[in-house]
Protein backbone atom coordinates (compact mmCIF):
# COMPACT_ATOMS: atom_id res chain seq x y z
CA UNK A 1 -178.27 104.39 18.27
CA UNK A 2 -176.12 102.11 15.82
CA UNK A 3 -172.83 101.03 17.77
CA UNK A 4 -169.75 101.85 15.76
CA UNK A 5 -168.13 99.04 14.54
CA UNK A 6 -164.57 98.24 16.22
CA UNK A 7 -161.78 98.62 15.00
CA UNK A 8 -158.91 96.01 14.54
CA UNK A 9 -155.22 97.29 14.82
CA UNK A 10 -153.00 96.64 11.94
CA UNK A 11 -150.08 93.93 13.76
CA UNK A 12 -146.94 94.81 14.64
CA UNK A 13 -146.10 92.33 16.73
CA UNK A 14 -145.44 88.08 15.41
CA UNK A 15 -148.08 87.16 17.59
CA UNK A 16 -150.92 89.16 19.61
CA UNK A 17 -153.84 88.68 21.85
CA UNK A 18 -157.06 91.56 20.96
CA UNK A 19 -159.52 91.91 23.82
CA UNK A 20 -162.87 92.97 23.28
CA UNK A 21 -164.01 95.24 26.25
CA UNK A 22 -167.47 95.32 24.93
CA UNK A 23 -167.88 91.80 26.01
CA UNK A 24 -166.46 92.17 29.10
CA UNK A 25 -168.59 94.73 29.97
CA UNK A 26 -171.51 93.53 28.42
CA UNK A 27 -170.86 90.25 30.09
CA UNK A 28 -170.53 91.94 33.82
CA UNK A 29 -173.88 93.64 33.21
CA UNK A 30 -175.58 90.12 32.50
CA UNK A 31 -174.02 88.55 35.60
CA UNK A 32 -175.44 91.90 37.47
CA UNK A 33 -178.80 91.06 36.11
CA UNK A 34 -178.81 87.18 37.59
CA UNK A 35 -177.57 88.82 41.07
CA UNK A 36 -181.01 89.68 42.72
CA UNK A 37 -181.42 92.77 45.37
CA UNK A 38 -178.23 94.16 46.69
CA UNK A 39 -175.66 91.25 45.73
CA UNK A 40 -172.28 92.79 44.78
CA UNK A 41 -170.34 91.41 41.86
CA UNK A 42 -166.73 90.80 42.34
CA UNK A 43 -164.59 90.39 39.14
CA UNK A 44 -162.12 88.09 39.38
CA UNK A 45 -158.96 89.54 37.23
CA UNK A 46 -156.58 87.53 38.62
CA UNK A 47 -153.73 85.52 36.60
CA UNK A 48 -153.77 88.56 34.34
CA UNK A 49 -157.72 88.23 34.29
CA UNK A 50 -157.38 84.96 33.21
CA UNK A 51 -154.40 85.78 30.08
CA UNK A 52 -156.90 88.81 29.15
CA UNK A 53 -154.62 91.34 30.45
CA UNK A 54 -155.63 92.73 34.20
CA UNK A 55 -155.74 96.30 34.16
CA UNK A 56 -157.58 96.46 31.15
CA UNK A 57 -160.32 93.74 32.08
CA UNK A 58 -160.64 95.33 35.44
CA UNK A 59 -161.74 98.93 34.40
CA UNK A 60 -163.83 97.02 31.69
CA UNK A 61 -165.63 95.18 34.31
CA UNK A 62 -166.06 98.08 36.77
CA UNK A 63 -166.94 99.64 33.95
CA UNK A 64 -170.23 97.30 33.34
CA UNK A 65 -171.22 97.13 36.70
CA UNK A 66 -168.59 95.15 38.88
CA UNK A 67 -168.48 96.42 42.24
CA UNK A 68 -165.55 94.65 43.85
CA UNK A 69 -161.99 93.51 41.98
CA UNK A 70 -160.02 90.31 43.28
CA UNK A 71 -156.85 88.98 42.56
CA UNK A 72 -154.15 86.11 43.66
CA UNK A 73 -151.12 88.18 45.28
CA UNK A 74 -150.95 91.29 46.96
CA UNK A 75 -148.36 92.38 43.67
CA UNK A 76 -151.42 92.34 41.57
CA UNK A 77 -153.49 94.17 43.64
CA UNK A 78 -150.60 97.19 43.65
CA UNK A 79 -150.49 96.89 40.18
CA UNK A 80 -154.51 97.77 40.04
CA UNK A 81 -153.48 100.81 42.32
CA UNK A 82 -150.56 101.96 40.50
CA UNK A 83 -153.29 101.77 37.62
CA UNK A 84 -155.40 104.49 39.09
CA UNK A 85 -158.11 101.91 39.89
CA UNK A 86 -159.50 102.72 43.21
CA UNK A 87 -161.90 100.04 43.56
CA UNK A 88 -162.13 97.62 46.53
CA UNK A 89 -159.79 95.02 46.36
CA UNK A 90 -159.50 91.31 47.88
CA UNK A 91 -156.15 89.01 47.22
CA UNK A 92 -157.35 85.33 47.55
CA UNK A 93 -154.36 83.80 48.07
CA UNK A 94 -151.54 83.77 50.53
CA UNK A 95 -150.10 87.07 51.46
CA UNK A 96 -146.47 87.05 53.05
CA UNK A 97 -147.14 89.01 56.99
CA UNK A 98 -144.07 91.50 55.89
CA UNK A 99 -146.32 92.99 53.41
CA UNK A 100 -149.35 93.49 55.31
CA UNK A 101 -148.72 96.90 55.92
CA UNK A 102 -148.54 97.72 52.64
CA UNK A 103 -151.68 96.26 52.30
CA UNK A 104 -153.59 98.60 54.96
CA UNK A 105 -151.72 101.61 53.14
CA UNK A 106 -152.97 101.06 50.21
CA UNK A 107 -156.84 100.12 50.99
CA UNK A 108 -156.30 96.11 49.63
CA UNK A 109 -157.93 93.79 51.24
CA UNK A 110 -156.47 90.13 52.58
CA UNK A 111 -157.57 86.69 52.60
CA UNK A 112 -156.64 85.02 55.57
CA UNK A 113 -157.78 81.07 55.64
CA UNK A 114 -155.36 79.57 58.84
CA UNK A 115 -155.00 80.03 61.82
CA UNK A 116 -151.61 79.83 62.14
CA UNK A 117 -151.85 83.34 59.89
CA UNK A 118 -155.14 84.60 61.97
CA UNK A 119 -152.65 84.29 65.42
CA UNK A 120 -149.80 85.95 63.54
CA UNK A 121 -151.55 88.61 62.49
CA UNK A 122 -153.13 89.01 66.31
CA UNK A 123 -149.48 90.20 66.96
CA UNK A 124 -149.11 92.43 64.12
CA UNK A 125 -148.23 96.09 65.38
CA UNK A 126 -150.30 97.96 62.68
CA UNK A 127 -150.49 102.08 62.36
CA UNK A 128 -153.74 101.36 59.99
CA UNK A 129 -155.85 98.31 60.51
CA UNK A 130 -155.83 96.07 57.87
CA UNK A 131 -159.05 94.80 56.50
CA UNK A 132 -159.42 90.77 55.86
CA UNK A 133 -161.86 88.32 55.02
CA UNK A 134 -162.01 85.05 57.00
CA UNK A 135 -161.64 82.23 54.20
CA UNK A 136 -163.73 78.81 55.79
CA UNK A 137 -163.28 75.30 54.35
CA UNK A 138 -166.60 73.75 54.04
CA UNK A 139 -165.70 70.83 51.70
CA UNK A 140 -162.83 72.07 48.95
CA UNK A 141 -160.35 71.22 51.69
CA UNK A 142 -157.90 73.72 50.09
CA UNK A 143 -158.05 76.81 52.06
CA UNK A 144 -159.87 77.84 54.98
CA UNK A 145 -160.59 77.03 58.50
CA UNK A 146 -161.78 73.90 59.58
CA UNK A 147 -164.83 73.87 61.55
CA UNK A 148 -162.81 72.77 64.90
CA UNK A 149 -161.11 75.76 64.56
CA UNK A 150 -163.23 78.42 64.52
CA UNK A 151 -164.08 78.74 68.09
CA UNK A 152 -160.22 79.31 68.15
CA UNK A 153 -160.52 82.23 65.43
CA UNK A 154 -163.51 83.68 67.13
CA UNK A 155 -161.34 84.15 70.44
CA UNK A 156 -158.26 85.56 68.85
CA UNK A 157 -160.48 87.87 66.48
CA UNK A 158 -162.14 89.18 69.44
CA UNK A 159 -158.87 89.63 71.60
CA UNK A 160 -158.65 93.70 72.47
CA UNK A 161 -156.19 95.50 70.02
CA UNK A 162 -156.60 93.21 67.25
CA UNK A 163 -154.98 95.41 64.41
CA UNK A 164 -157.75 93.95 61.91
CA UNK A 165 -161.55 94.93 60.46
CA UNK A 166 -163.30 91.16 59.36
CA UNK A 167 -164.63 93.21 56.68
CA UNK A 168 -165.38 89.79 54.77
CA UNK A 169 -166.15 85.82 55.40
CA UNK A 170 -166.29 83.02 52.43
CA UNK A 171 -165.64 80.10 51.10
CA UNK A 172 -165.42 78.08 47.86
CA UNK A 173 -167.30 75.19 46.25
CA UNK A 174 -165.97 72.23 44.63
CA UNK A 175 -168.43 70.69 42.63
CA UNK A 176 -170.64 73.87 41.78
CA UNK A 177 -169.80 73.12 37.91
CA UNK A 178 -171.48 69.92 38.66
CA UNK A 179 -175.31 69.99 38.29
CA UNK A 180 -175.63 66.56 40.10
CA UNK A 181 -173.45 67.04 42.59
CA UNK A 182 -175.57 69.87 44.28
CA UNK A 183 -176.18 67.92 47.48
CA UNK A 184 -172.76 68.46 48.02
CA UNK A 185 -172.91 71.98 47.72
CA UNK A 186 -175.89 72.95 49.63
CA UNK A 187 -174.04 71.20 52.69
CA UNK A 188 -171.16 73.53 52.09
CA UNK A 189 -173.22 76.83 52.11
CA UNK A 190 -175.15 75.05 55.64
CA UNK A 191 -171.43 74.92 56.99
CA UNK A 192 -170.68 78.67 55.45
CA UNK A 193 -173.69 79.50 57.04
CA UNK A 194 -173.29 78.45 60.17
CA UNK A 195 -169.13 79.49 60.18
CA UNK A 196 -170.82 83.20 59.52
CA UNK A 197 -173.55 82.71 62.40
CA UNK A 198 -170.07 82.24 64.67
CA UNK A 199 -169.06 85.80 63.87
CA UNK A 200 -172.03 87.37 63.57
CA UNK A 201 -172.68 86.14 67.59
CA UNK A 202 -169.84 88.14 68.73
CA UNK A 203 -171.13 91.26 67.04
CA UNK A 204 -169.41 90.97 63.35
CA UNK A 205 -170.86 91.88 60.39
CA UNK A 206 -168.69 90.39 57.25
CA UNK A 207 -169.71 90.73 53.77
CA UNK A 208 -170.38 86.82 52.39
CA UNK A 209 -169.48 85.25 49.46
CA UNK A 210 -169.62 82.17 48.28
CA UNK A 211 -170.50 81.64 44.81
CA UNK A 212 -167.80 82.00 41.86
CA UNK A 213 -169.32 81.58 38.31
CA UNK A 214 -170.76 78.45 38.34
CA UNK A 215 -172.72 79.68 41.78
CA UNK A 216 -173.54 82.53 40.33
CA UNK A 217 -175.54 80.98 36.99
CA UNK A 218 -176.76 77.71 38.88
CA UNK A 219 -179.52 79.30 41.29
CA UNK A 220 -179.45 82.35 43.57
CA UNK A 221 -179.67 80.13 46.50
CA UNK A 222 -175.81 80.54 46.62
CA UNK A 223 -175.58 84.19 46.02
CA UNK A 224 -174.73 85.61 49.71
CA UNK A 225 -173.73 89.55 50.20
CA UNK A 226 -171.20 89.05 46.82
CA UNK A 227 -170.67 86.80 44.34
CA UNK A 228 -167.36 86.02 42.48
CA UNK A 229 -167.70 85.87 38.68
CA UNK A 230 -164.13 84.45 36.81
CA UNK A 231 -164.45 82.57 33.90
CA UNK A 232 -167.80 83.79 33.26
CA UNK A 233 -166.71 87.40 33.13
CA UNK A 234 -164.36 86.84 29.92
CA UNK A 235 -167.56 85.00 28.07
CA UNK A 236 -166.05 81.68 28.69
CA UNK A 237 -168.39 79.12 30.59
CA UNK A 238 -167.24 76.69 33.96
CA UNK A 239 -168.15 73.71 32.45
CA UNK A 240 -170.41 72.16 29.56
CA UNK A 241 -172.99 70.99 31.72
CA UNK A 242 -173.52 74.59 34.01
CA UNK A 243 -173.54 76.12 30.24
CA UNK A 244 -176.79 73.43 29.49
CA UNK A 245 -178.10 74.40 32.37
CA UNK A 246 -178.57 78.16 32.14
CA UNK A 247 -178.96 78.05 27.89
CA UNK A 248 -180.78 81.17 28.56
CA UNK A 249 -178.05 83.26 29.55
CA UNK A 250 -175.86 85.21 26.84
CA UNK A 251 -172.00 85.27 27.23
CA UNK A 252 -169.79 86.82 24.70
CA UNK A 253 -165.97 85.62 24.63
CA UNK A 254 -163.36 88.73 25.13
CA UNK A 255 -160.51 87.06 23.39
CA UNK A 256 -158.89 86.48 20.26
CA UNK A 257 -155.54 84.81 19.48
CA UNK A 258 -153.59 85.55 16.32
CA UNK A 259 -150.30 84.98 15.02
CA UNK A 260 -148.64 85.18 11.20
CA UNK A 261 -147.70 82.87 8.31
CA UNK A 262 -143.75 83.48 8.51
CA UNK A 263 -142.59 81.22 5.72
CA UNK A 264 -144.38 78.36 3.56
CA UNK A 265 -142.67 75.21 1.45
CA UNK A 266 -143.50 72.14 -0.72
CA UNK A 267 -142.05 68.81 0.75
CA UNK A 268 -142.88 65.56 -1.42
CA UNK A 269 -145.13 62.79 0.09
CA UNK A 270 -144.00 60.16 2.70
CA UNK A 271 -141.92 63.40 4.49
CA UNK A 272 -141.51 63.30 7.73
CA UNK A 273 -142.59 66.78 9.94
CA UNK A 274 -141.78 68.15 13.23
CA UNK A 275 -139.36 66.76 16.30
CA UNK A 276 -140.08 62.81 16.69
CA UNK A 277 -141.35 62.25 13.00
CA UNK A 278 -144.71 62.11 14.55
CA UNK A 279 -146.44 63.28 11.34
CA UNK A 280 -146.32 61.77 7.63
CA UNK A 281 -147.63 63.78 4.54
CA UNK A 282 -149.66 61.67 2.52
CA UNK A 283 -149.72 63.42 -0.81
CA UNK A 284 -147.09 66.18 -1.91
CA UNK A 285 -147.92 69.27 0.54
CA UNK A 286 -147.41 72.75 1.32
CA UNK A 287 -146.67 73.44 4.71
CA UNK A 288 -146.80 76.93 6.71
CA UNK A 289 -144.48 77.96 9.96
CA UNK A 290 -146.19 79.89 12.58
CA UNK A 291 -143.98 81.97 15.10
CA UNK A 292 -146.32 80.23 18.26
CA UNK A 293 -145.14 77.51 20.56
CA UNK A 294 -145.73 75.97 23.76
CA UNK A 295 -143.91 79.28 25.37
CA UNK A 296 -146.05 80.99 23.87
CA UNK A 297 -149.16 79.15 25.51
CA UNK A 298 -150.24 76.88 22.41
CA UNK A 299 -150.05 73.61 23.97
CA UNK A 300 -148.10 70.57 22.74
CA UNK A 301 -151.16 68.45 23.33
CA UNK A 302 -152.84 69.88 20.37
CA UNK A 303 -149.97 68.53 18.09
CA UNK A 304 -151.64 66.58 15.13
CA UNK A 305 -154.87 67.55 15.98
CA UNK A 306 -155.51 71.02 16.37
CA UNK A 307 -156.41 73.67 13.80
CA UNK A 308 -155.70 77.63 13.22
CA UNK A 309 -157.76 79.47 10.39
CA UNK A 310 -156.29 81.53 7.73
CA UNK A 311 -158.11 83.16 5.01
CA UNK A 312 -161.19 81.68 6.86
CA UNK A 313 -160.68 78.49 6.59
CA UNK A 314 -159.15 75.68 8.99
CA UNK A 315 -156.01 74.71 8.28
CA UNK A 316 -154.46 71.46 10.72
CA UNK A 317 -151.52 71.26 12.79
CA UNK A 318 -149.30 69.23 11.96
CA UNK A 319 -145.96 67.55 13.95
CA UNK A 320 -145.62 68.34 17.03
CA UNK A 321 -145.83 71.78 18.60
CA UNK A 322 -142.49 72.77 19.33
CA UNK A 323 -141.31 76.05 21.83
CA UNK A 324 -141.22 78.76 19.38
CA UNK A 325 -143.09 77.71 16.78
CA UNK A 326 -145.86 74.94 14.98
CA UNK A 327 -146.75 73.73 11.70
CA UNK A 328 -149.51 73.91 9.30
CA UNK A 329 -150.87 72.36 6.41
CA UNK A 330 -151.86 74.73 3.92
CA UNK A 331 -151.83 72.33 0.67
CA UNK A 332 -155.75 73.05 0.47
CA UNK A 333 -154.59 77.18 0.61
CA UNK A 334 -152.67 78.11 -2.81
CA UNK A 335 -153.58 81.54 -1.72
CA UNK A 336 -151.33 81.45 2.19
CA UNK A 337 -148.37 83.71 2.01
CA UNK A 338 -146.53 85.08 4.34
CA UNK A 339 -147.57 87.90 7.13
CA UNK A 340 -151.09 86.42 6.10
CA UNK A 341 -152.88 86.46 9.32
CA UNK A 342 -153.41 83.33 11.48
CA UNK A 343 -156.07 83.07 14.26
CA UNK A 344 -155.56 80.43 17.00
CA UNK A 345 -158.86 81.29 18.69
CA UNK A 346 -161.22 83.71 17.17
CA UNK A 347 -163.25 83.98 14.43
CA UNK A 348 -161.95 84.67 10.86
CA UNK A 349 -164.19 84.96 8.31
CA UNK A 350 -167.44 82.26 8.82
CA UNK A 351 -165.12 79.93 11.14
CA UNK A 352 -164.37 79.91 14.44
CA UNK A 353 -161.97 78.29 16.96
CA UNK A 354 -163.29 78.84 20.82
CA UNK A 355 -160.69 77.97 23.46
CA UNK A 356 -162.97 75.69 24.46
CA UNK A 357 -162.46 73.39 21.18
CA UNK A 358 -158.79 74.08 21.87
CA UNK A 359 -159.14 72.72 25.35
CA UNK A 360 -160.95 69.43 23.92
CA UNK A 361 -158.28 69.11 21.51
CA UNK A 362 -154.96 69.66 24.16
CA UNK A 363 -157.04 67.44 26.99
CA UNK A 364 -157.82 69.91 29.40
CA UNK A 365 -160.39 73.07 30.14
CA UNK A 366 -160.90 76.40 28.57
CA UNK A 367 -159.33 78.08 32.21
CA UNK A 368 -155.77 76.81 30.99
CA UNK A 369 -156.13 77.66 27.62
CA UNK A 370 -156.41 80.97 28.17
CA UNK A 371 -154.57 81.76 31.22
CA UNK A 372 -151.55 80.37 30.20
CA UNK A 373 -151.37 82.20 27.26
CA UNK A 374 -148.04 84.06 27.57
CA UNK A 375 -147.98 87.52 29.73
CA UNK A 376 -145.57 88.96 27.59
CA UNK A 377 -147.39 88.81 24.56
CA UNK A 378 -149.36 92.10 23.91
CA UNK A 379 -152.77 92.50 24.45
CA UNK A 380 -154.63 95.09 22.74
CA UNK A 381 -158.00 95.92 23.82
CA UNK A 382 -160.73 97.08 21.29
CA UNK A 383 -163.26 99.56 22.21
């Protein structure tokens, strides 16, 4: 059957985000595929799923196949239940002790990586036990326990009355994006491994996980119980070289990021644009205002050398990007008027700007491009 084709929303806002669900789902079903057996898929939707907007990238993902849901702070994890979204849910990061019986009341489940946290818990008094997962460092040395300490965890895990289930164990690679550095990450899953063996000895049975995206398209070596798929979920890949290495696979990107001409004007050659007179136009020009700025998300660090489309064609930023609002040289578009419509990643016509080109251009990676797009900005999903 023909799919229907989507439809876009007419704007009402100076600047929005549109999420394609479709490609979230569609993505979470190809990840599915690469997990072989019984190996969950956990979508990450933290940091508003990565500036896609949470709620609506987490039933999208559940949706296409996604069996688990994890997130930073316990707040996001009550916003997923005030959603209606019933799913099992992990927090990854730190989660204040006052709050973990919210957390058993409302089925969430906690990351707990010290053992500082693992002996105040131990004297939690706890009407519902709380289910965690056991965080190990194995090489990131970020979180986790250290291998010295978990004989330590072992003991107080074990300890009668212990108001917790060890419904989970992982860790977390740090080279995985790295092709070449995959010595260094089969010694971390031989240290994960053996960290798990320590539980299982004293009768637990966690659920493992190891891999985030670039685990989870590298090889199924890494795979465990569960696998965590981020970046990968929204269509956007870890790094260039994981993307050479699994050319096969098919991701489609979720996100678009438009905006509005709000006012154009001539200024003569030689004039100066923008705070710090960083930009000079060489011939007489026609300039555009967009209402986006580095509050916004657009970063200053694609000043002078960035580019938005409008009417499907590139147009380049000029000046610097300033809080509220950037520049653009339209001399090349007689046809750019205002309320025109302005994509800063997306496609438009036969061009396209990828937040990965935006990354190259600001000096950093596609994960802060889109994550720090601004919260507050609406994000309407297309179905």
């Amino acid at each position: 059957m023909k799919k229907k084709a989507m439809k876009t929303p007419v704007p009402t806002h100076r600047t929005w985000v549109e999420i394609d669900t479709r490609a979230i789902e569609g993505n979470a079903r190809t990840l599915k595929v690469l997990l072989s057996g019984e190996v969950a898929l956990m979508a990450v939707v933290k940091s508003n799923a990565y500036g896609h907007g949470m709620v609506v990238a987490a039933k999208a993902a559940l949706k296409g196949g996604a069996n688990w849901l994890a997130v930073d702070e316990l707040n996001e994890a009550l916003e997923l239940r005030k959603a209606g979204i019933k799913a099992s849910v992990l927090v990854l990061g730190y989660t204040l002790p006052a709050f973990y019986k919210v957390a058993a009341a409302k089925n969430v489940s906690l990351t707990i990586s010290s053992l500082e946290s693992l002996q105040n818990l131990a004297k939690t008094k706890l009407s519902k036990r709380l289910r965690i997962h056991i965080k190990f460092d194995t090489g990131l040395h970020r979180q986790g326990l250290l291998e010295p300490q978990i004989q330590q965890a072992v003991r107080t895990i074990s300890a009668a009355g212990f108001p917790a289930v060890i419904e989970g164990a992982y860790t977390h690679f740090a080279a995985m994006e790295t092709p070449t550095s995959e010595a260094y990450s089969r010694m971390q899953i031989g240290k994960f491994k053996a960290a798990v063996e320590r539980l299982r000895e004293k009768g637990f049975t966690p659920i493992t996980h190891a891999s985030a995206s670039s685990g989870i398209l590298f090889s199924d070596d890494f795979h465990c119980d569960m696998s965590r798929a981020g970046i990968s979920l929204y269509g956007l890949w870890p790094s260039p070289e994981i993307r050479r290495h699994a050319k096969a696979i098919h991701l489609v990107s979720a996100l678009s990021w438009k905006t509005i001409v709000t006012e154009t004007k001539f200024v003569p050659r030689g004039s100066k644009v923008g705070y710090d007179l960083t930009y000079e136009v060489a011939r007489d020009s026609r300039i555009a205002v967009i209402p986006v700025g580095y509050w916004h998300g657009l970063s200053r660090g694609v000043s002078n050398r960035g580019q938005v489309l409008i009417g499907g064609k590139r147009a380049n930023i000029i000046g610097r990007v300033s809080m509220d609002m950037a520049i653009v040289d339209v001399t090349d578009m007689p046809g750019a008027r205002e309320s025109d419509e302005v994509v800063l990643i997306g496609t438009q016509g036969s061009e396209t700007i990828s937040a990965d080109e935006m990354a190259e251009k600001a000096g950093t990676i596609n994960y802060e491009v889109v994550t720090r797009i601004n919260p507050l900005i609406p994000r309407i999903a297309l179905k």
